[in-house]
Protein backbone atom coordinates (compact mmCIF):
# COMPACT_ATOMS: atom_id res chain seq x y z
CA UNK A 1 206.56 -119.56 20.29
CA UNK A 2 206.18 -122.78 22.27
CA UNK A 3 204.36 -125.44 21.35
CA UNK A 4 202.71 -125.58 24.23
CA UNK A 5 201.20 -122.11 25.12
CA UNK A 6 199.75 -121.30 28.54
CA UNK A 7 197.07 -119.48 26.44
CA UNK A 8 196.06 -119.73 23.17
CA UNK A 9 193.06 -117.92 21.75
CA UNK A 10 191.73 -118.30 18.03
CA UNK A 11 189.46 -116.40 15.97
CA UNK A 12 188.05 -114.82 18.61
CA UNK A 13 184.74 -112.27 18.32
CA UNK A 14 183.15 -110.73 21.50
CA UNK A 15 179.72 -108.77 20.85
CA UNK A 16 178.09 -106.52 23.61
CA UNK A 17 174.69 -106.02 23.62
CA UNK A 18 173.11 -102.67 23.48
CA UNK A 19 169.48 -101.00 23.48
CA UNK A 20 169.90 -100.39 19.82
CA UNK A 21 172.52 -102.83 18.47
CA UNK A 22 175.41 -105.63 19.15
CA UNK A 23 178.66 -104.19 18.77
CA UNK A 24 181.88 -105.86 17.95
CA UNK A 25 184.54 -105.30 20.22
CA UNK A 26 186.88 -107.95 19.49
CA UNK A 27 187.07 -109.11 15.97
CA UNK A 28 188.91 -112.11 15.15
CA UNK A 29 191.84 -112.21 17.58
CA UNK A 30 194.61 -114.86 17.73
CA UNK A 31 196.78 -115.26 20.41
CA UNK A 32 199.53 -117.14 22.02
CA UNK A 33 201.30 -116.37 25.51
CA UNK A 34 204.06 -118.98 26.77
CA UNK A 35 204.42 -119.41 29.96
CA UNK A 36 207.24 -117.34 31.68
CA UNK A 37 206.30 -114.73 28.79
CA UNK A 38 205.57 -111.06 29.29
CA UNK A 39 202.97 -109.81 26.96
CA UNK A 40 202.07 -106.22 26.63
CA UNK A 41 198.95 -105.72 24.31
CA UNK A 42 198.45 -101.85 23.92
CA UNK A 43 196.23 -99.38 21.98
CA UNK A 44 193.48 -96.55 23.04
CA UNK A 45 190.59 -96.53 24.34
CA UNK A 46 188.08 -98.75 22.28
CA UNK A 47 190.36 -100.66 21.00
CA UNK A 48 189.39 -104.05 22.76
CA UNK A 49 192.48 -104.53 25.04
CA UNK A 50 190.50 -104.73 27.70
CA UNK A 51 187.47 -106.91 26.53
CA UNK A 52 190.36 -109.19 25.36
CA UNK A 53 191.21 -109.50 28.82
CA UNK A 54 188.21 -109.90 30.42
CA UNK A 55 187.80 -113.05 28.40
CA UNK A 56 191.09 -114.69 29.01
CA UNK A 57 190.44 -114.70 32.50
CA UNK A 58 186.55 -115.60 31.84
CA UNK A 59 184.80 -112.35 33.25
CA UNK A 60 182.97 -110.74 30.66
CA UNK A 61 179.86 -108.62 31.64
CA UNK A 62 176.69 -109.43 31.66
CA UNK A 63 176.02 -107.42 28.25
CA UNK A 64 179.08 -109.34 26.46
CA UNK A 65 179.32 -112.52 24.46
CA UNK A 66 181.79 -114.44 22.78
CA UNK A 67 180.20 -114.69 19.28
CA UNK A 68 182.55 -117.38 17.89
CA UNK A 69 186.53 -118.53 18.55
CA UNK A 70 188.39 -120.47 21.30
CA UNK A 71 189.52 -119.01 24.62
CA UNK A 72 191.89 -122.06 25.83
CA UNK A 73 193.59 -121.13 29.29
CA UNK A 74 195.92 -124.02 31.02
CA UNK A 75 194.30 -126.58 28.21
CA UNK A 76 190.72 -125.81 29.08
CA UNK A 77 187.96 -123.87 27.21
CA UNK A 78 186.25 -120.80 28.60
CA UNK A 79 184.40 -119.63 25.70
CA UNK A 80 180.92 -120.72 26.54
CA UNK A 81 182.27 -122.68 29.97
CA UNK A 82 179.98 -123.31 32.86
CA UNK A 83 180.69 -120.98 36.05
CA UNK A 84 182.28 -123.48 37.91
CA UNK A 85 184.90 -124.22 35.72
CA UNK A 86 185.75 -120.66 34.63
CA UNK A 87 185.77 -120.17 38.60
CA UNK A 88 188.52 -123.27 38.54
CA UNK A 89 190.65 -121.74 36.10
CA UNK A 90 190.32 -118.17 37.15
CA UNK A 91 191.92 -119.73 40.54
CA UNK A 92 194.24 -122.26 39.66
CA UNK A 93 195.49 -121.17 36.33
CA UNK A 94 194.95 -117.29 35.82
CA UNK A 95 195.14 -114.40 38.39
CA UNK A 96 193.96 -111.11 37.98
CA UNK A 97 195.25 -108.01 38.78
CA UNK A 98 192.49 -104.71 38.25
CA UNK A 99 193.42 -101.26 37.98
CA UNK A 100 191.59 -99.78 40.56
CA UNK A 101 192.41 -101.18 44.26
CA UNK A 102 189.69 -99.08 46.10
CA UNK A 103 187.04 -100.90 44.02
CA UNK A 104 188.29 -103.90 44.18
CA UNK A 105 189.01 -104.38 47.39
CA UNK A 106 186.62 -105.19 49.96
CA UNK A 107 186.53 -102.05 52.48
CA UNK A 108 185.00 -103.95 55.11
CA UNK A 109 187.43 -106.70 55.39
CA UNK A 110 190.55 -107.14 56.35
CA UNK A 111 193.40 -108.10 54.00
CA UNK A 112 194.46 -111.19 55.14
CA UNK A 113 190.93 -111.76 54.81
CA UNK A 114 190.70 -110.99 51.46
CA UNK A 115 193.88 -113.07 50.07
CA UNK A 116 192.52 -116.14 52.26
CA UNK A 117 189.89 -116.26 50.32
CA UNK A 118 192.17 -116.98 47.89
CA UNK A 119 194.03 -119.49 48.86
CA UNK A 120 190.78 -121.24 50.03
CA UNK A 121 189.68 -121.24 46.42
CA UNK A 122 192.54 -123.28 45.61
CA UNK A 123 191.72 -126.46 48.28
CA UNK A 124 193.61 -125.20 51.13
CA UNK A 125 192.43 -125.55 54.46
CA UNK A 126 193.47 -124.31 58.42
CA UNK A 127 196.87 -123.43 59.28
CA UNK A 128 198.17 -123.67 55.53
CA UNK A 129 195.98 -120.46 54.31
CA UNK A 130 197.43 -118.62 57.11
CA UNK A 131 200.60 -119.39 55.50
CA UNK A 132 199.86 -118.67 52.10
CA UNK A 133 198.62 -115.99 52.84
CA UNK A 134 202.15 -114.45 54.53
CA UNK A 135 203.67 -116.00 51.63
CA UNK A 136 201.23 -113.95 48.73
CA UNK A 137 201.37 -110.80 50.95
CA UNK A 138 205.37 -111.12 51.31
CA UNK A 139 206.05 -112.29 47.70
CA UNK A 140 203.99 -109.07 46.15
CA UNK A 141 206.40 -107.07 48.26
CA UNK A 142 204.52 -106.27 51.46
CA UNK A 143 206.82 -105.54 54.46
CA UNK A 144 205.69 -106.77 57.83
CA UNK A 145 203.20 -109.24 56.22
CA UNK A 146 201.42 -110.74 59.20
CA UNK A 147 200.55 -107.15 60.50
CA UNK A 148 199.82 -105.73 57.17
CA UNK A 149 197.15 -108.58 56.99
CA UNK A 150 195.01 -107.50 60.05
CA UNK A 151 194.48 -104.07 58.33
CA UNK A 152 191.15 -102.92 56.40
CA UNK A 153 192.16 -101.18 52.64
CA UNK A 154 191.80 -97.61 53.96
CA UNK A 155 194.92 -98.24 56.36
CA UNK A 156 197.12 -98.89 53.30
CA UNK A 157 198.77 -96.76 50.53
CA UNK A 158 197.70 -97.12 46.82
CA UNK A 159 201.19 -98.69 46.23
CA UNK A 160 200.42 -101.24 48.74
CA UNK A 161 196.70 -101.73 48.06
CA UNK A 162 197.87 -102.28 44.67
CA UNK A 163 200.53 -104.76 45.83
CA UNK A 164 197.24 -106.89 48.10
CA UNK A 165 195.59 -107.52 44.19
CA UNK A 166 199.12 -108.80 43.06
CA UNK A 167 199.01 -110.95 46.23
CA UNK A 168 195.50 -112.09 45.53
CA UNK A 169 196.53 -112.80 42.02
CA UNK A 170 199.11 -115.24 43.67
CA UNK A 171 197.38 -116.96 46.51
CA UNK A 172 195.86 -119.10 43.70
CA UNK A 173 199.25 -120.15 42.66
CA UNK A 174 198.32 -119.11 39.10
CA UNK A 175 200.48 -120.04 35.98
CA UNK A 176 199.30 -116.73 34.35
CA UNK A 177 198.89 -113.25 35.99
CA UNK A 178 196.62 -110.70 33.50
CA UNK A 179 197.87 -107.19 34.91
CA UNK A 180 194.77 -104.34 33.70
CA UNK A 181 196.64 -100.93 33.81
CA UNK A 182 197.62 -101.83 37.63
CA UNK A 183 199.89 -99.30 38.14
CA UNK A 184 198.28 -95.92 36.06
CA UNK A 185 197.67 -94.19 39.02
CA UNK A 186 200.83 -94.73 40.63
CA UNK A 187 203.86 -92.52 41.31
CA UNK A 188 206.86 -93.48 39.04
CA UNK A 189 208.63 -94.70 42.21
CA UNK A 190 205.72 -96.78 42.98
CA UNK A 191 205.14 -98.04 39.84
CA UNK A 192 208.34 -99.40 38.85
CA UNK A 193 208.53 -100.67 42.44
CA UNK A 194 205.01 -102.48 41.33
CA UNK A 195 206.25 -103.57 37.91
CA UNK A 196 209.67 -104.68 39.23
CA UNK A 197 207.81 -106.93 41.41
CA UNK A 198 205.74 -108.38 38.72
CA UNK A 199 208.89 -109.35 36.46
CA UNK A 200 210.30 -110.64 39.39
CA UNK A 201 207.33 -113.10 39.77
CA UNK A 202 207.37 -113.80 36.01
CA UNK A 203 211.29 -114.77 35.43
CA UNK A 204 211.39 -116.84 39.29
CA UNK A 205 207.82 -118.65 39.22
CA UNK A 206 207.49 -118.68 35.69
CA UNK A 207 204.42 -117.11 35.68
CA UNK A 208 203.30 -115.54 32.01
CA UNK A 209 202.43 -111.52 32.11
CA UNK A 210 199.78 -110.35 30.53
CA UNK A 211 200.01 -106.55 30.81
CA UNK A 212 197.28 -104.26 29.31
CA UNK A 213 198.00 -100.71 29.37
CA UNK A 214 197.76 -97.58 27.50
CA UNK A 215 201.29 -96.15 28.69
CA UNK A 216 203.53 -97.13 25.90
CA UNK A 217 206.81 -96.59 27.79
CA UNK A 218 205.73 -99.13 30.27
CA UNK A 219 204.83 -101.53 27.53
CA UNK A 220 208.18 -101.09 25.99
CA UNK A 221 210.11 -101.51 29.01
CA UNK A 222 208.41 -104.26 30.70
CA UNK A 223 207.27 -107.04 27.46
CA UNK A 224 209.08 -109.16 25.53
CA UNK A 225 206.30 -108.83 23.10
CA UNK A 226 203.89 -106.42 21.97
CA UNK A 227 200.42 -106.80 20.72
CA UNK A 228 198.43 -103.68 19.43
CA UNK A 229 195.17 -103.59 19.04
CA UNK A 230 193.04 -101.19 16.87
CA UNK A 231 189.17 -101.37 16.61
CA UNK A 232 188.87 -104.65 18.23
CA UNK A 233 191.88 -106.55 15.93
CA UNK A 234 194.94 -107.45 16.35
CA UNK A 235 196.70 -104.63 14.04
CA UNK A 236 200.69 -105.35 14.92
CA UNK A 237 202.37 -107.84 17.13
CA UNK A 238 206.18 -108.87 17.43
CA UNK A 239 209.28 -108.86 19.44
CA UNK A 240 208.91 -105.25 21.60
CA UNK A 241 212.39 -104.37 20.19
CA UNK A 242 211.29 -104.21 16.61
CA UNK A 243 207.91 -103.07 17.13
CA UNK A 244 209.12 -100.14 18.67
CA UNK A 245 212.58 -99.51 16.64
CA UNK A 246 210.43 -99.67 13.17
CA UNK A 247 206.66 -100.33 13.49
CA UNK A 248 205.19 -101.80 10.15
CA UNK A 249 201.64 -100.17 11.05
CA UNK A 250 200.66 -96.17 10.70
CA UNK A 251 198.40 -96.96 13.42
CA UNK A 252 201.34 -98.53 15.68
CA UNK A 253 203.76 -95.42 14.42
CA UNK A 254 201.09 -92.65 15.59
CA UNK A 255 200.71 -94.44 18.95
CA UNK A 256 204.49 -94.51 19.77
CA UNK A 257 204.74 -90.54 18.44
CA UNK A 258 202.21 -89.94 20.98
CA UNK A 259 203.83 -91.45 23.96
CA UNK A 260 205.01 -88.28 26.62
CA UNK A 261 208.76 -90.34 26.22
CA UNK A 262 208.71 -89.48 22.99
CA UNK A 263 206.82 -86.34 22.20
CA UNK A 264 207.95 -82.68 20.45
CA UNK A 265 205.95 -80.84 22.57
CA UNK A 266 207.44 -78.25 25.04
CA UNK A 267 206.61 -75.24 26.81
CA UNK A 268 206.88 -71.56 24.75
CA UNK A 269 208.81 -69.59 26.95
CA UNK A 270 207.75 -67.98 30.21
CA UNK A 271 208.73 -64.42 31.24
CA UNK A 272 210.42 -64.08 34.71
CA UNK A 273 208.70 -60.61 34.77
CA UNK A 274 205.26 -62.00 34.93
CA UNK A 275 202.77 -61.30 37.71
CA UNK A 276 202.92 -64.02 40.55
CA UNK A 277 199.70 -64.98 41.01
CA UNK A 278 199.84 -67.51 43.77
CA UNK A 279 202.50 -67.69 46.32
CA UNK A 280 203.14 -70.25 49.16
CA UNK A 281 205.40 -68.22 51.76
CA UNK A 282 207.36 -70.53 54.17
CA UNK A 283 204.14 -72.78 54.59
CA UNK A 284 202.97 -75.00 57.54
CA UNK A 285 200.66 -77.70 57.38
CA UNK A 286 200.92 -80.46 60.29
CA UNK A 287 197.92 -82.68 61.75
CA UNK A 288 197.17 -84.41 64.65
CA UNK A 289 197.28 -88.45 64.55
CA UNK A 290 194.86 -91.01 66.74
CA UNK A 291 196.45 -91.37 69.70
CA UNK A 292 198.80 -88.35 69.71
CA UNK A 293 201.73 -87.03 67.86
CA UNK A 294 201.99 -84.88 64.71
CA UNK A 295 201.98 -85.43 60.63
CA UNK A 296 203.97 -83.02 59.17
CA UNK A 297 202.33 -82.45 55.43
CA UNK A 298 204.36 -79.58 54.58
CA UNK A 299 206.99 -77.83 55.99
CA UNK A 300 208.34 -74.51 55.31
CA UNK A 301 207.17 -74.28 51.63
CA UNK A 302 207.96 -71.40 49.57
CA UNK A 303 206.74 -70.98 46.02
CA UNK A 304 205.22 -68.98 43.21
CA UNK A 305 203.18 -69.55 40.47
CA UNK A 306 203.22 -66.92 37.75
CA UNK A 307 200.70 -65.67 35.09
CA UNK A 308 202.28 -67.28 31.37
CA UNK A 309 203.84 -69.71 32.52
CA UNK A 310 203.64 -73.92 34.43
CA UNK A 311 205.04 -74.55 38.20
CA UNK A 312 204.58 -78.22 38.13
CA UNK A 313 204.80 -79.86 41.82
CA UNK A 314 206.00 -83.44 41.89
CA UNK A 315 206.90 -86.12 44.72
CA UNK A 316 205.76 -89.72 45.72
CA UNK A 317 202.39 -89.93 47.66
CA UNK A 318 202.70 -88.26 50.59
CA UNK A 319 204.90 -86.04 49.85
CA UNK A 320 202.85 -82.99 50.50
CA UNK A 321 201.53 -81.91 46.68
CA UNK A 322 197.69 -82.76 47.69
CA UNK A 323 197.98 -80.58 50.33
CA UNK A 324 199.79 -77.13 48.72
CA UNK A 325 196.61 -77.65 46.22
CA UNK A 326 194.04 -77.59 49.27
CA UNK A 327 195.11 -74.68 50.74
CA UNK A 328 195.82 -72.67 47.67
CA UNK A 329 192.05 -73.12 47.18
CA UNK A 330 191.28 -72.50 50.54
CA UNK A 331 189.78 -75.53 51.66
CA UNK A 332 192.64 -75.71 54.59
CA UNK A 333 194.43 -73.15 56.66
CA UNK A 334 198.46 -73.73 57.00
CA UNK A 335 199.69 -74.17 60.75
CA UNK A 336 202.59 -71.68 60.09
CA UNK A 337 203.39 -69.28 57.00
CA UNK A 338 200.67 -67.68 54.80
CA UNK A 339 199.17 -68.45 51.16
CA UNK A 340 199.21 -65.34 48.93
CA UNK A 341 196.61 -64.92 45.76
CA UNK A 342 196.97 -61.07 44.91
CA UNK A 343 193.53 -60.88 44.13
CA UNK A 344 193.82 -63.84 41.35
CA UNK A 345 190.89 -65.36 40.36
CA UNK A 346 192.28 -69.39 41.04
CA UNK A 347 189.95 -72.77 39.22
CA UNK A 348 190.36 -76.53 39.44
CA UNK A 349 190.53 -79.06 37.00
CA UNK A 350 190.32 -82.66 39.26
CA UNK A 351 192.10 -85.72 37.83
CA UNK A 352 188.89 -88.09 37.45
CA UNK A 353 186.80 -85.77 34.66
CA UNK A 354 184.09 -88.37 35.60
CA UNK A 355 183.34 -88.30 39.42
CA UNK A 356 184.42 -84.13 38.73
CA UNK A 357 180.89 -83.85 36.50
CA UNK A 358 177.74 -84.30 37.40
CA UNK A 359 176.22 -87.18 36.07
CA UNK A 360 172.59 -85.71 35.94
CA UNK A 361 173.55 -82.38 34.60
CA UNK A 362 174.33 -82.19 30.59
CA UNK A 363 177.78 -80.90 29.83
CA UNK A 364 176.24 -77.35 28.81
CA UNK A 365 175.03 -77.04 32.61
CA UNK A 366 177.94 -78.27 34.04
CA UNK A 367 180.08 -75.94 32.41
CA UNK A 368 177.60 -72.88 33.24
CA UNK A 369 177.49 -74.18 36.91
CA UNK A 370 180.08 -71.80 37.83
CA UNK A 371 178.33 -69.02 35.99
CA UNK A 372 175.46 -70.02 37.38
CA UNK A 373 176.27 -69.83 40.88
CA UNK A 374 177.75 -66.13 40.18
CA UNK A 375 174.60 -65.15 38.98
CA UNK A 376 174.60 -64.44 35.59
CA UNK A 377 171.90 -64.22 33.30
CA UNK A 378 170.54 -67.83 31.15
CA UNK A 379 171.47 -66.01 28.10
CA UNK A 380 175.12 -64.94 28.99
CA UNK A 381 175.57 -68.40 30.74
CA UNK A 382 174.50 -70.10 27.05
CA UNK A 383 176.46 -68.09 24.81
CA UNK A 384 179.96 -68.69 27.38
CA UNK A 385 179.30 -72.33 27.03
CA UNK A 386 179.02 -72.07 23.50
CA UNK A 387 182.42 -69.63 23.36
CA UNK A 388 183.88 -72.67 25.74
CA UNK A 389 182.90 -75.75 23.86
CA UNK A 390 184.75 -74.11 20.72
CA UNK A 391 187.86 -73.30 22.77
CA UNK A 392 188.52 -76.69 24.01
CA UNK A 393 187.75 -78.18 20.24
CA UNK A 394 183.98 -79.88 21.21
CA UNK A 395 180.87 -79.88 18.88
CA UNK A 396 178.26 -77.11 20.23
CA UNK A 397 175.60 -79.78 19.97
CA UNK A 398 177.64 -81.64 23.26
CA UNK A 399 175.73 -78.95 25.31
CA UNK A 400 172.74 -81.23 25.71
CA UNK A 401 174.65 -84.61 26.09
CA UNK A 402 175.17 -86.05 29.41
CA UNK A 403 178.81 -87.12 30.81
CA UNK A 404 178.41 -90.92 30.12
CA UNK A 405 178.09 -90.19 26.45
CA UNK A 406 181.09 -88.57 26.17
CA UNK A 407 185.10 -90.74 26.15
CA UNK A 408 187.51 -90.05 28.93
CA UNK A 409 189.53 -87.11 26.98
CA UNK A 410 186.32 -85.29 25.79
CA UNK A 411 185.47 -85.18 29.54
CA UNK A 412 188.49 -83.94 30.46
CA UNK A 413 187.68 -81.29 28.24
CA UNK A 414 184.55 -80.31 29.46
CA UNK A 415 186.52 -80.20 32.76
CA UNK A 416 188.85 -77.53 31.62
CA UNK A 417 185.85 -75.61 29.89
CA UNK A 418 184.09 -75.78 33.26
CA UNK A 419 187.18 -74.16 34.96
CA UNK A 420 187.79 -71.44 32.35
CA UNK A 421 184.04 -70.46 32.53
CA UNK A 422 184.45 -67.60 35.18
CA UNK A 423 187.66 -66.28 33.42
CA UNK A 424 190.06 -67.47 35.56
CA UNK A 425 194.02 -66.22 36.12
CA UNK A 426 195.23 -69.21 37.53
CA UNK A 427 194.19 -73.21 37.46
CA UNK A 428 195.55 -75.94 39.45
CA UNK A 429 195.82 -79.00 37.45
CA UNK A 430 196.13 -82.38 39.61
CA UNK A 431 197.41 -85.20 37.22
CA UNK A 432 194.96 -84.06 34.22
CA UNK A 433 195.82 -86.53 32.20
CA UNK A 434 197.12 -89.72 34.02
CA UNK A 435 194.06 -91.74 33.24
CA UNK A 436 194.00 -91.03 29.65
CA UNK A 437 195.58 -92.73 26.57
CA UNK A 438 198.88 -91.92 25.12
CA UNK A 439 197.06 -90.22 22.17
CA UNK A 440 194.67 -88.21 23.80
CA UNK A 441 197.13 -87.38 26.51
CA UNK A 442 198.96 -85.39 24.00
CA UNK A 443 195.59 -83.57 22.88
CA UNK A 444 194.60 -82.63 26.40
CA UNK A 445 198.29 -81.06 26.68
CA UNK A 446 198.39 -79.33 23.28
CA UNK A 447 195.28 -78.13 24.26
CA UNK A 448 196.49 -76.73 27.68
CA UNK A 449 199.30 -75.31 25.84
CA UNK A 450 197.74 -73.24 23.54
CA UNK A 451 194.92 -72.18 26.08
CA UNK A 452 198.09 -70.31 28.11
CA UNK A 453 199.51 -68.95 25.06
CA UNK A 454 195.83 -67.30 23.64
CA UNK A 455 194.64 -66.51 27.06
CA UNK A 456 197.67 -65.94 29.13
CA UNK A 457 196.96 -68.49 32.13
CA UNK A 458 199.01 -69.75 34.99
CA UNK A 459 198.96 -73.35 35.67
CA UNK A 460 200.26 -75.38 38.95
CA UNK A 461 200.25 -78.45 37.72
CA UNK A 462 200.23 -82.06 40.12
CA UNK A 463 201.65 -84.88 38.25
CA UNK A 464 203.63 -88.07 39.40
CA UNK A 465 204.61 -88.47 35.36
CA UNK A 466 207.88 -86.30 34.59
CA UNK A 467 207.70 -86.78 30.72
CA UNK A 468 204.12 -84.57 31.06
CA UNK A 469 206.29 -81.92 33.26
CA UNK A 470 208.89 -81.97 30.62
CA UNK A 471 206.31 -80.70 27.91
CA UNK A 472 203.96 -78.14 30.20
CA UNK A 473 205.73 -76.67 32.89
CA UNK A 474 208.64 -73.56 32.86
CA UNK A 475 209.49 -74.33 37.01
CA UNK A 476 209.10 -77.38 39.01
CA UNK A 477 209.62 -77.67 42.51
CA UNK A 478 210.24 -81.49 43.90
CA UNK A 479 208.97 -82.06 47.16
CA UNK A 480 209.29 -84.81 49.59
CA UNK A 481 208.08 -85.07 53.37
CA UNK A 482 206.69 -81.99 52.82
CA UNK A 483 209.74 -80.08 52.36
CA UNK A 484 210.85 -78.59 48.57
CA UNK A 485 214.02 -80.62 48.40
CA UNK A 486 214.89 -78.96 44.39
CA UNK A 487 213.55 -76.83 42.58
CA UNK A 488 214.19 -74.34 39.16
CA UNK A 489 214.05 -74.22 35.26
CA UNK A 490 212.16 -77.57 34.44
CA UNK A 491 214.42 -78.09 31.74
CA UNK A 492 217.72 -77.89 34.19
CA UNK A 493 215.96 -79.93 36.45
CA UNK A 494 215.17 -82.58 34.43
CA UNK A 495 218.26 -83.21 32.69
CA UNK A 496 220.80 -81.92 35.51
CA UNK A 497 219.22 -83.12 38.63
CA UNK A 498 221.17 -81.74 41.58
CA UNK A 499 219.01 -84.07 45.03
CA UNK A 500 219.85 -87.82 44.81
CA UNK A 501 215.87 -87.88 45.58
CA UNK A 502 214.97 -86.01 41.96
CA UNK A 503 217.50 -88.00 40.37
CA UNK A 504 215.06 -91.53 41.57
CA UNK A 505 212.27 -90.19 40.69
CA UNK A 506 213.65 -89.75 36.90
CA UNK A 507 215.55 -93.48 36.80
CA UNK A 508 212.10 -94.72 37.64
CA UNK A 509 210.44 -93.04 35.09
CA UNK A 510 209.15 -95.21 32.52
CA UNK A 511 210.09 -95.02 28.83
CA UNK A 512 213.38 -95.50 29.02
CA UNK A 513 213.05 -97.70 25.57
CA UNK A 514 211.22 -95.41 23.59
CA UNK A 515 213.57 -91.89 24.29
CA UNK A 516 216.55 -94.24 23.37
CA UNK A 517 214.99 -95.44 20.08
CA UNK A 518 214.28 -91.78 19.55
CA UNK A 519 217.80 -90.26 20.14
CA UNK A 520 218.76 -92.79 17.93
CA UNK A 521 216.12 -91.84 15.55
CA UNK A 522 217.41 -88.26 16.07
CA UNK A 523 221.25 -88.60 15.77
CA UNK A 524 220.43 -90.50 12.04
């Protein structure tokens, strides 16, 4: 470690400040980044990653505190600073890059707008922030960076709204960049695209990386050290090769099992004699654009999706998987070919458990919502939520909590138990568990798992994340521009690829580190 880190934190304790008490959710942390250093700190939800962040780069909330310790950023102090000078730092020292682009982004302004303000932040004035802001734009990997700038967020992919916050991050010519889970809801394409980028930045500028995330294969891959945190401490930290080749910690250990790279789990086997429940029969689905022409969102699609057993669907954005989901449920009609259900009885399970629930309604009336609307009776609707909150593993008392009380996974839960409440044949899962942690990733998926095997469902599952394919689904079918360019046994597929196109989406998948420390692992 250099004598002279670019951050260098020490004993630090962040409280929030609640209606009944102050919780700690960073306990005495120390920390060192050099500059030029890539820092992953990892660990689930809870844990204090993100707090940690939040006070390198001097935003806490309103409702948080540092209680005691040092926060030193570029040689200054930001525990207790005044605004202006965390505002200084936060410009000229450390750039952030959030998770979620929509949010962050303004949708009312333009993006050159937006990284302007930037650059302005850092003392530049007239013609040279119409420069830097080509140069941010075109140095997070934006083609075409003059037009790109004239366009509002909605106009832009998530890849390249995510790529505008990396070019925020460096219109302030920062010497650190503190990366939140930027690329989580990303296609593995996109992602490594993103993350490539970011290393880039790192090894030519310099710049330290400070990545938090909860996807362990991207940690492993893309840090030269790891930090793990575990109820607000520091629990393990060293060299990423070691920690992941032979973690000291149980903590650390249960983590890495739980990673999708390296996990047991697979599919029990699916017969080829099962009903087909859902079928897509040389589908259509084109729309007009402004101005005239067409958009071709699929093309000539033909699939099936069988009681027992997983047909996972997976391409980059745009590829066409949104749209085989809307008209399987109906909510679109296909331009050319027809959608089959043979009477199945079809739910949803949304990737965002919390914008899918009510926030008003307790998690006993979501789930009966379905019921509800069917018309059953208050007692029948009661005891199936009771029969549901057992099947998916939740406390029966959770019927009177509201969604907010609940983590990310138990939501997700509630989510399934929602969709299972009118007895369904078939659910369509789109990317169930891409915002969760490694950990309770693998819960959600056991959980899916053994819901087939006891109650004999179909699944179409949506994901961008091929390791969660490799442990769910029987068939997959990879599309791109609409059209199903391979498709078979997801087992064949994944290991003997046969389109150049599947065989990129796999290099880019992450957790490339972690399956070779476990063949290893396996061949001793």
């Amino acid at each position: 470690m250099t004598s002279d880190p670019i951050i260098s934190i020490r004993g630090l304790e962040v409280e929030y400040r609640t209606a009944r008490a102050e919780v700690r959710a960073v306990r005495g942390v120390d920390l060192d980044v050099a500059r030029g250093e890539r820092v992953a700190i990892v660990g689930e939800s809870g844990s204090g990653k993100s707090t940690l962040a939040h006070a390198i780069v001097a935003l806490l909330p309103d409702a948080a505190r540092v209680a005691r310790g040092s926060v030193s950023v570029g040689g200054v102090e930001l525990a207790g600073a005044r605004d202006r000078v965390a505002r200084r730092v936060r410009v000229r020292v450390v750039g952030l890059v959030p998770q979620d682009p929509m949010v962050s982004l303004n949708p009312t302004q333009r993006v050159g707008h937006q990284v302007a303000e930037a650059a302005r932040l850092r003392g530049l004035r007239g013609s040279a922030v119409d420069v830097a802001v080509v140069d941010a734009l075109s140095a997070a990997g934006i083609d075409d960076p003059e037009a790109r700038a004239r366009q509002h967020p909605h106009e832009l992919s998530g890849g390249l709204r995510q790529r505008v916050l990396i070019a925020i991050a460096l219109a302030g010519d920062p010497d650190v960049i503190v990366a939140d889970e930027p690329t989580s809801a990303l296609d593995v394409t996109v992602q490594k695209r993103i993350l490539d980028r970011l290393d880039r930045l790192a090894r030519e500028r310099g710049i330290a990386l400070v990545l938090i995330t909860h996807d362990l294969g991207v940690a492993a891959d893309r840090s030269d050290r790891i930090v793990v945190m575990s109820g607000g401490r520091v629990v393990e930290e060293g060299p990423t090769a070691a920690v992941v080749s032979a973690p000291a910690e149980q903590y650390t250990r249960r983590l890495l099992d739980a990673a999708p790279s390296r996990s047991a789990l697979r599919p029990a086997p699916a017969s080829a004699d099962a009903p087909v429940l859902l079928a897509w029969r040389g589908v259509s689905r084109t729309f007009s654009l402004p101005g005239g022409g067409r958009a071709v969102a699929a093309d000539d699609v033909s699939l099936e999706a069988r009681a027992h057993g997983t047909l996972a669907i997976v391409g980059e954005s745009g590829s066409g998987k949104s749209t085989l989901l809307r008209l399987a449920l109906g909510l679109e009609r296909p331009t050319g070919g027809a959608v089959e259900r043979s009477g199945a009885r079809v739910q949803f399970v949304q990737q965002n458990p919390f914008a899918a629930l009510d926030p008003r309604f307790s998690i006993g009336r979501s789930i009966a919502e379905p019921l509800a609307r069917a018309g059953a009776p208050r007692a029948e609707r009661r005891a199936r939520v009771a029969e549901l909150l057992e099947l998916v593993d939740l406390p029966a008392d959770f019927a009177g909590r509201l969604p907010r009380e609940l983590s990310g996974g138990q939501r997700q839960r509630v989510a399934i138990a929602r969709a299972l409440a009118p007895r369904p044949d078939l659910v369509l899962l789109d990317e169930p568990t891409s915002a969760l942690d490694a950990s309770v990733q693998q819960q959600v998926l056991r959980l899916l798992a053994e819901l087939q095997a006891s109650l004999g469902l179909g699944y179409v599952l949506v994901t961008h994340d091929l390791d969660v394919v490799a442990q769910l689904a029987h068939e997959v079918a990879v599309l791109r521009g609409g059209r199903v360019v391979e498709r078979g046994d997801a087992s064949r597929v994944l290991s003997e690829p046969s389109d150049p196109y599947t065989r990129e989406l796999l290099a880019a998948s992450p957790g490339a580190l972690l399956r070779a420390v476990a063949i290893e692992g396996a061949a001793a």
